[in-house]
Protein backbone atom coordinates (compact mmCIF):
# COMPACT_ATOMS: atom_id res chain seq x y z
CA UNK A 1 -9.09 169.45 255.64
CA UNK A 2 -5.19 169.25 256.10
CA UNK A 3 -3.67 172.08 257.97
CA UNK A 4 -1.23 172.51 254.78
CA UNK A 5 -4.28 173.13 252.37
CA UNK A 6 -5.79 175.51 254.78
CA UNK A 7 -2.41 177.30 255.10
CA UNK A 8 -3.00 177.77 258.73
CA UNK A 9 -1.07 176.76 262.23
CA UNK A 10 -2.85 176.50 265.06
CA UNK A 11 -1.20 176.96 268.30
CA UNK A 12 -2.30 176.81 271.71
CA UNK A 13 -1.23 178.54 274.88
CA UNK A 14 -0.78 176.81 278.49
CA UNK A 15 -4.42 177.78 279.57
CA UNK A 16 -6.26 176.28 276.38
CA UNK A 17 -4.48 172.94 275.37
CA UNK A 18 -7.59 171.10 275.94
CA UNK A 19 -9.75 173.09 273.86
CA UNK A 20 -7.32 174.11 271.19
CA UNK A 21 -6.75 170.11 270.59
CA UNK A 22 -10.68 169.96 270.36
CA UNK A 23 -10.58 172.97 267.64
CA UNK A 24 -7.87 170.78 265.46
CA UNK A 25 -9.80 167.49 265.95
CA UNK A 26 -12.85 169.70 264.60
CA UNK A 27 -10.92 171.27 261.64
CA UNK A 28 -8.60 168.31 261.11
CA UNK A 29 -5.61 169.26 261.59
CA UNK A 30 -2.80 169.13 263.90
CA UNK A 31 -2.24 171.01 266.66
CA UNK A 32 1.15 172.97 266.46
CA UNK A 33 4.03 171.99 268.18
CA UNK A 34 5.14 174.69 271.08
CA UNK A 35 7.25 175.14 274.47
CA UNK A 36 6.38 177.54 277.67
CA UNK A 37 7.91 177.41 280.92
CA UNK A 38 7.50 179.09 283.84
CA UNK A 39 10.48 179.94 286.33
CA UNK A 40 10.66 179.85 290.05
CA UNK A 41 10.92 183.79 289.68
CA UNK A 42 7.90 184.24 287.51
CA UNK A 43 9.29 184.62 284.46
CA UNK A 44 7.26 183.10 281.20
CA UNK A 45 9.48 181.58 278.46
CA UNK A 46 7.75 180.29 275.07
CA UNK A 47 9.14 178.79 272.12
CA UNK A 48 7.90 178.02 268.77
CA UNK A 49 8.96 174.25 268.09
CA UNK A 50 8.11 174.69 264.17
CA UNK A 51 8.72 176.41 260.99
CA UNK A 52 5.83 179.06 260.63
CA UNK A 53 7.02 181.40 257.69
CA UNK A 54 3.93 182.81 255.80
CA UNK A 55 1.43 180.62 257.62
CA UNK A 56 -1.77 182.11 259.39
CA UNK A 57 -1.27 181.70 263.14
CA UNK A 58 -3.83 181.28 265.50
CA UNK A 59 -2.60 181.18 269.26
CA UNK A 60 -5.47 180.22 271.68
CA UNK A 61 -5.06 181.46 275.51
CA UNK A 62 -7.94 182.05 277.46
CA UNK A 63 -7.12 184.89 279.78
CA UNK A 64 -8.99 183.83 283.30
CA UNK A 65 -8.22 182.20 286.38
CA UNK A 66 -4.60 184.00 286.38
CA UNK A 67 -5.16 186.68 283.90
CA UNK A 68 -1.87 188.72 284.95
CA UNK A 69 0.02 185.92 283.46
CA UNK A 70 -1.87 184.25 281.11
CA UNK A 71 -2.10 187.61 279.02
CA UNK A 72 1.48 188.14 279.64
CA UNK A 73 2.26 184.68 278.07
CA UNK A 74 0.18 185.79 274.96
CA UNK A 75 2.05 188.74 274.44
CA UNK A 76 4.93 186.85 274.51
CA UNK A 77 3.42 184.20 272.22
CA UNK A 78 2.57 186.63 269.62
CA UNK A 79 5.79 188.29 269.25
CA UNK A 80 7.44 184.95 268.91
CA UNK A 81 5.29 183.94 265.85
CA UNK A 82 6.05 187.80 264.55
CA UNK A 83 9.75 187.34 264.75
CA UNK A 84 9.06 183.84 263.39
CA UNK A 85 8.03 185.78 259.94
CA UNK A 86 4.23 184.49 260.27
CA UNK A 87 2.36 185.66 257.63
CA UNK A 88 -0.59 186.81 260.42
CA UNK A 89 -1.26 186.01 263.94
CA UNK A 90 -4.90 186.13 265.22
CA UNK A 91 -5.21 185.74 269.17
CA UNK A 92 -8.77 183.33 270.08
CA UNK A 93 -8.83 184.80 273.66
CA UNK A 94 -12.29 182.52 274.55
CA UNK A 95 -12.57 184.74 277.48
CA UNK A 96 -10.96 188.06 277.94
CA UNK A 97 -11.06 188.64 281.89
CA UNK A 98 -10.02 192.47 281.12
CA UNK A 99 -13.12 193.04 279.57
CA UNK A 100 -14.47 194.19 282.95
CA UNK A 101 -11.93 196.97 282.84
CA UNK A 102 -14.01 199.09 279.83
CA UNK A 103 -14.64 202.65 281.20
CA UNK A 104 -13.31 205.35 283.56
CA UNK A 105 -16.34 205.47 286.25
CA UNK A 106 -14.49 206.99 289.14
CA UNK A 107 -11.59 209.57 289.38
CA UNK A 108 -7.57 208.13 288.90
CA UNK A 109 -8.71 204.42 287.29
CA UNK A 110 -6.95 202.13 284.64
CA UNK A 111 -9.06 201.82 281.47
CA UNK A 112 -7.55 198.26 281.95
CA UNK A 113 -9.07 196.64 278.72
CA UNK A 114 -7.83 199.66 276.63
CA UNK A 115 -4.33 199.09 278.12
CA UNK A 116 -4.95 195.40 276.91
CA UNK A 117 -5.95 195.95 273.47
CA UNK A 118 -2.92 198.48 273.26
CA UNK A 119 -0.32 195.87 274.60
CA UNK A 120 -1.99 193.38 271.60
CA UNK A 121 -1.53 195.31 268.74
CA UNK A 122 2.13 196.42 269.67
CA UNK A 123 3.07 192.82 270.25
CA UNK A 124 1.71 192.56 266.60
CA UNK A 125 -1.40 190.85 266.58
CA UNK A 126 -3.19 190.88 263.38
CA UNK A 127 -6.71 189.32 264.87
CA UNK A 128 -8.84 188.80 268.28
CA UNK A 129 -11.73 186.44 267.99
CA UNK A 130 -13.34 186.31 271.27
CA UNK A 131 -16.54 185.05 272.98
CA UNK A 132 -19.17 186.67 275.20
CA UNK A 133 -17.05 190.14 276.47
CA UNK A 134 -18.42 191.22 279.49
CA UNK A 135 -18.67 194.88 277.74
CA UNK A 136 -18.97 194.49 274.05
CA UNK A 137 -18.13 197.93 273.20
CA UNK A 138 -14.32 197.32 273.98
CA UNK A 139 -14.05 196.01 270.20
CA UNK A 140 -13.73 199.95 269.44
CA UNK A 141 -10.59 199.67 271.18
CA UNK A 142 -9.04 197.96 269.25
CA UNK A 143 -7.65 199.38 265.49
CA UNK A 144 -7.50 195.57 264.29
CA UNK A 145 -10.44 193.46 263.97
CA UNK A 146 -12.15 191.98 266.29
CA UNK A 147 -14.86 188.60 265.91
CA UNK A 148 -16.87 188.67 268.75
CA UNK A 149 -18.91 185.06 269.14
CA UNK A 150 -21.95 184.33 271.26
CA UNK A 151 -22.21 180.98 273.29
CA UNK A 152 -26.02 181.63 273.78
CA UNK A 153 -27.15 179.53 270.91
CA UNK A 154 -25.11 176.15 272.44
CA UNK A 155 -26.13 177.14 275.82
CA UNK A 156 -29.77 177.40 275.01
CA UNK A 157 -29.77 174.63 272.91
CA UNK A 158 -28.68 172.39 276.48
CA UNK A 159 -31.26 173.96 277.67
CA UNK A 160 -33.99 172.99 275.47
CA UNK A 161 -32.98 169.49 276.32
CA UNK A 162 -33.38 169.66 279.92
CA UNK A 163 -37.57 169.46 279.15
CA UNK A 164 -38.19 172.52 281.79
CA UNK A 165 -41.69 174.16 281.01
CA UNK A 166 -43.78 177.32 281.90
CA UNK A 167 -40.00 178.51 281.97
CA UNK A 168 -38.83 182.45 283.00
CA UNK A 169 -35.61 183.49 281.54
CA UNK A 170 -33.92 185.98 284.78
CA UNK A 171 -31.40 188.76 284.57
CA UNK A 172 -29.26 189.35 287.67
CA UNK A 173 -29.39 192.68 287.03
CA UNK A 174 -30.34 195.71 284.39
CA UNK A 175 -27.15 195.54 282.30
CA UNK A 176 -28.19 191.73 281.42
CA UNK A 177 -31.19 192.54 280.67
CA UNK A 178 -31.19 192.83 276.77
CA UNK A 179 -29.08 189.93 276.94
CA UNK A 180 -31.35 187.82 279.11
CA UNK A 181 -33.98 188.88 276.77
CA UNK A 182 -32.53 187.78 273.30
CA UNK A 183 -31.89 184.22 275.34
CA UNK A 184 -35.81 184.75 275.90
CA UNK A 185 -36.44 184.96 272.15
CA UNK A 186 -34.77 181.83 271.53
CA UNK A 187 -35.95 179.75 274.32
CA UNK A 188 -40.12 181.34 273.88
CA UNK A 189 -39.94 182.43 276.96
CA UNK A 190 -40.73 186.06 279.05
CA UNK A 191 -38.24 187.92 281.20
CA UNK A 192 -37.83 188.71 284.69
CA UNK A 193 -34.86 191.40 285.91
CA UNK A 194 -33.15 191.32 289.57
CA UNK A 195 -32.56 194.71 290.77
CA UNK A 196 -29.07 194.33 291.80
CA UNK A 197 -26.77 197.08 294.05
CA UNK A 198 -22.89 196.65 294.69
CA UNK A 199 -21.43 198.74 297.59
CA UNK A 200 -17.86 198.11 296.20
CA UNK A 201 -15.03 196.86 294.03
CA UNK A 202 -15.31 193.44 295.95
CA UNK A 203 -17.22 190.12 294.27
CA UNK A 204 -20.11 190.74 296.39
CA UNK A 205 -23.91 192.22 295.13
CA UNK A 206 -26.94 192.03 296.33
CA UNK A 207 -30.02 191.28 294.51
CA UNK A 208 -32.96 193.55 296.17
CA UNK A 209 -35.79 192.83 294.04
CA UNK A 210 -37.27 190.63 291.58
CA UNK A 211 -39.03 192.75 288.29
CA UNK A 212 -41.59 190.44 286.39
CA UNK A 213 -44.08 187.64 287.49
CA UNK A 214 -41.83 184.59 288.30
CA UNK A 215 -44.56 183.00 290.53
CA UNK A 216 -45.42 179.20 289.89
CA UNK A 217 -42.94 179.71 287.02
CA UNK A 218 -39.27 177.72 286.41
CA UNK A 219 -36.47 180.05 286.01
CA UNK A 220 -33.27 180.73 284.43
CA UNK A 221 -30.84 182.59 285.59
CA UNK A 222 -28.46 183.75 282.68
CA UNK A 223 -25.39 185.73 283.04
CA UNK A 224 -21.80 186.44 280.90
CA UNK A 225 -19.56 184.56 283.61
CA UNK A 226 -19.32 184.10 287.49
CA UNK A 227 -16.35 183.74 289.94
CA UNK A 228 -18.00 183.71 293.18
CA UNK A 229 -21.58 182.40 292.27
CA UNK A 230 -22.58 184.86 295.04
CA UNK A 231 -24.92 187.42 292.20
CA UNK A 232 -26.38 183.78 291.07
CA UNK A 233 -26.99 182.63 294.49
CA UNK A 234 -29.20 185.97 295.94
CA UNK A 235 -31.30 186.40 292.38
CA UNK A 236 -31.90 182.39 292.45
CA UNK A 237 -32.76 182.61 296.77
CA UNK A 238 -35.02 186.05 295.76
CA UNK A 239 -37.00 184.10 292.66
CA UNK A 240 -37.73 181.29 295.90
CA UNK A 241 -39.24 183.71 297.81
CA UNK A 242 -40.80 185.56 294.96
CA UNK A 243 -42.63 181.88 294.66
CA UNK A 244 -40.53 180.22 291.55
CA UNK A 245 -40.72 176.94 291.44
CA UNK A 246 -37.34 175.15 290.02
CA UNK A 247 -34.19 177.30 289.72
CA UNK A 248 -31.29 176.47 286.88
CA UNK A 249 -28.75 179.00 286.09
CA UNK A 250 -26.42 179.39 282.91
CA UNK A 251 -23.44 181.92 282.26
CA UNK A 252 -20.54 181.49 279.08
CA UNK A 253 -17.46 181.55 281.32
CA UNK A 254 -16.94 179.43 284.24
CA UNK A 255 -14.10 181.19 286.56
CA UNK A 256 -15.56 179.40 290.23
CA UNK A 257 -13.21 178.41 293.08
CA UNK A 258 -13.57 176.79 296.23
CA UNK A 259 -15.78 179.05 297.95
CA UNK A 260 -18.06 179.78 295.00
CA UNK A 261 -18.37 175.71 294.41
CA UNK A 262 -19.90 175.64 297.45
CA UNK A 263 -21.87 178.80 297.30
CA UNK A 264 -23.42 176.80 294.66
CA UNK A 265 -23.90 173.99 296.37
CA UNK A 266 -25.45 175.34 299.19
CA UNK A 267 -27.99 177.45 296.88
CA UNK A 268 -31.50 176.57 295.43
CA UNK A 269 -29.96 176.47 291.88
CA UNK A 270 -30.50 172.70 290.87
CA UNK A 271 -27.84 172.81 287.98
CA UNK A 272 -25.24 175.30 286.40
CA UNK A 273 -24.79 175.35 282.96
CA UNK A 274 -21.44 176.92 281.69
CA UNK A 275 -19.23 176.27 278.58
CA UNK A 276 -15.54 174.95 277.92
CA UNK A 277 -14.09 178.85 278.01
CA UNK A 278 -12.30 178.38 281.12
CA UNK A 279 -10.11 175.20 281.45
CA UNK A 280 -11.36 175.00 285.33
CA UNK A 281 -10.76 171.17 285.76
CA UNK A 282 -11.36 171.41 289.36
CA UNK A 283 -14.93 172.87 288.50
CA UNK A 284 -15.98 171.02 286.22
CA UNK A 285 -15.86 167.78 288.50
CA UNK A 286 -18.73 169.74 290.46
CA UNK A 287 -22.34 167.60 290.52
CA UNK A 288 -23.90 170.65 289.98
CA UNK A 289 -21.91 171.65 286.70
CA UNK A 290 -22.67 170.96 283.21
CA UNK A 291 -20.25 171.74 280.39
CA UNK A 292 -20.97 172.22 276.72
CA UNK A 293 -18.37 173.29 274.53
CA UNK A 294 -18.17 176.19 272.20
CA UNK A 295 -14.93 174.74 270.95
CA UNK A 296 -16.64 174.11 267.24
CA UNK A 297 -17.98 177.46 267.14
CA UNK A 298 -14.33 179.14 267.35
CA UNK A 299 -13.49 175.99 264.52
CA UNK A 300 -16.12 177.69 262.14
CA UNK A 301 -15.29 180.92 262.95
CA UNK A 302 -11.58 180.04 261.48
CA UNK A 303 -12.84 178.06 258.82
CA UNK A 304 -14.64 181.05 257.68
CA UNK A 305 -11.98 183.26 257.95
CA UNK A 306 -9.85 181.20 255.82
CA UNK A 307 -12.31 180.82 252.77
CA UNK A 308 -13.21 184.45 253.06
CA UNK A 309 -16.91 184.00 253.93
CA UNK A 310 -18.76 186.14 256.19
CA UNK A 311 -19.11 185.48 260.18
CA UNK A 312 -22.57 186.70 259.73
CA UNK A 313 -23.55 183.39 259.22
CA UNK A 314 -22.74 182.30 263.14
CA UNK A 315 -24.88 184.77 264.21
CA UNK A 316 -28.15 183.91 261.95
C-alpha cells in the first residue's frame, strides 16, 4: 500500500534505522526523510527533511544501549513533527529501557518511567506502541494510549524449529514466572522457577535454587531482556547441576556488551535467542546469538491502527 493512501509517515530515529526500513519494506512504503546530529558537546539536533502537515507520524527509537540520549532525541523528535503541524505522532519505542524504573521500593527514589511517560506527553505525543515492558503496569502512566506487543509468539515459533524435545520452559526468577508459563502453554511444555536474590542496585543476582523437576529434561530459559547475561548464566549453570540435559535461553531485548558476550560464551547455554529490538550490531555477530525480528509485528500493529481494526487480533 502507498504511504500516500495510508496517510501515514514513517520516521525513524538514529537507534532504529535498520528496523524502521524493515517496517516500510513490510508496509510498502517509504521510509521518511530526516536529519540528527550529535555535537562534540552532547547536544542532539534533528530535523524533519519533509512536508508532514496532517499526516500520521510514527517516529521509531528504541530507547537502550544509551537510553539518556536516545530518549532525549525522541523528545526532540516529537516536538519537531508537532511544530511541523502533524496531524498525530505515535512514538514505536521497541524497547523502553525506563520500564525498570516503575515503583517507589525504597525511601528518596525516581519513579523514573513515570518521569518518562510525563516528558512524552508534554513533548506531544499522541501514541506509544511498545514491546515486552519489563513492568507492564507502567501503561497506567500514561493518559494517552498505549499498544503493548508481545515477541513471545515469534520467539517461540524459532523455537519450535530448533526440534528440542522432553523440553522445560525456566523462569529466572518469581516475577517471570507467569510469563515463563504462558511461553509454556504455547510451546506444551511444564515450568520450572529459579529462586533468584539480588543484594543490590548492581547487574548482578544470584540464582539459589531450581523449583520444578528439570532432571533428564532440555530447558529454556526465558526472560524480558538481558545486559549482562549474568541471571541467564547462574539459572542455566543451576538447571546443570539440577541434572538438565541441553540448555537454550531466549529473552525479547538484546542489550549485551563485551563482558556479557562472553559471560555467554563461557556458560552451558548452547544458543541465545533474542529479537531485532535492540540494534546491537556488535552482538548480533556473536556464534551463540540468533535474531528473529519482530519488525512485522510493529508493521501490523500500524496497519491496524490505520484501518481502525482492533489490536486484539495480535494477541489471539
Amino acid at each position: 500500500m502507498a504511504s500516500g493512501e495510508m496517510g501515514i509517515r514513517i520516521f525513524a530515529g538514529t537507534t532504529s534505522v535498520a528496523f524502521a526500513e524493515r517496517i516500510c519494506a513490510y508496509l510498502g512504503v517509504e521510509i521518511g526523510r530526516s536529519f540528527a546530529k550529535r555535537f562534540s558537546e552532547g547536544n542532539t539536533f534533528v530535523k524533519v527533511e519533509e512536508k508532514v502537515r496532517d499526516k500520521d507520524v510514527y517516529i521509531i527509537q528504541s530507547i537502550g544501549l544509551d537510553p539518556n540520549n536516545e530518549f532525549m532525541e525522541l523528545l526532540f523528535w516529537i516536538d519537531a513533527f508537532k511544530r511541523a503541524s502533524a496531524g498525530s505522532v505515535t512514538a514505536i519505542l521497541p524497547f523502553f529501557s525506563y520500564a525498570k524504573g516503575d515503583k517507589k521500593d525504597e525511601p528518596r527514589v525516581s519513579i523514573r518511567a513515570r518521569v518518562c511517560a510525563d516528558c512524552l506527553e508534554t513533548a506531544g505525543v499522541d501514541r506509544i506502541i511498545t514491546m515486552d515492558l519489563h513492568s507492564p503496569q507502567i501503561q497506567g502512566f500514561f493518559k494517552k494510549p498505549v499498544d503493548h506487543l508481545y515477541g513471545m509468539k515469534t520467539l517461540c515459533g524459532h523455537i519450535q524449529t530448533l526440534g528440542f524435545d522432553n523440553l522445560v520452559v525456566v523462569s529466572p526468577d518469581v516475577g517471570f514466572a507467569k510469563n515463563a508459563r504462558n511461553y509454556a502453554d504455547l510451546l506444551g511444555t511444564s515450568v520450572a522457577i529459579g529462586d533468584k536474590t539480588r543484594a543490590s542496585h548492581d547487574e548482578n543476582a544470584q540464582v539459589l535454587e531450581i523449583i520444578g523437576d528439570v532432571r533428564g529434561k532440555n530447558a529454556l530459559i526465558v526472560d524480558d531482556f538481558t545486559i549482562s547475561c549474568g541471571t541467564l548464566v547462574d539459572t542455566a549453570r543451576a538447571l546443570r547441576e539440577h541434572g538438565a540435559k541441553r540448555i537454550i535461553a531466549c529473552v525479547t531485548h538484546p542489550l549485551l556488551g563485551e563482558s556479557g558476550l562472553a559471560c555467554l560464551d563461557a556458560s552451558p547455554i548452547e544458543r541465545l535467542v533474542t529479537t531485532d529490538t535492540v540494534e546491537n550490531t556488535s552482538a548480533f555477530r556473536h556464534l551463540k546469538l540468533t535474531v528473529v525480528s519482530v519488525s512485522g509485528l510493529f508493521a501490523q500493529a500500524i496497519d491496524i491502527i490505520q484501518t481502525r481494526k482492533c489490536l486484539s487480533q495480535l494477541f489471539d
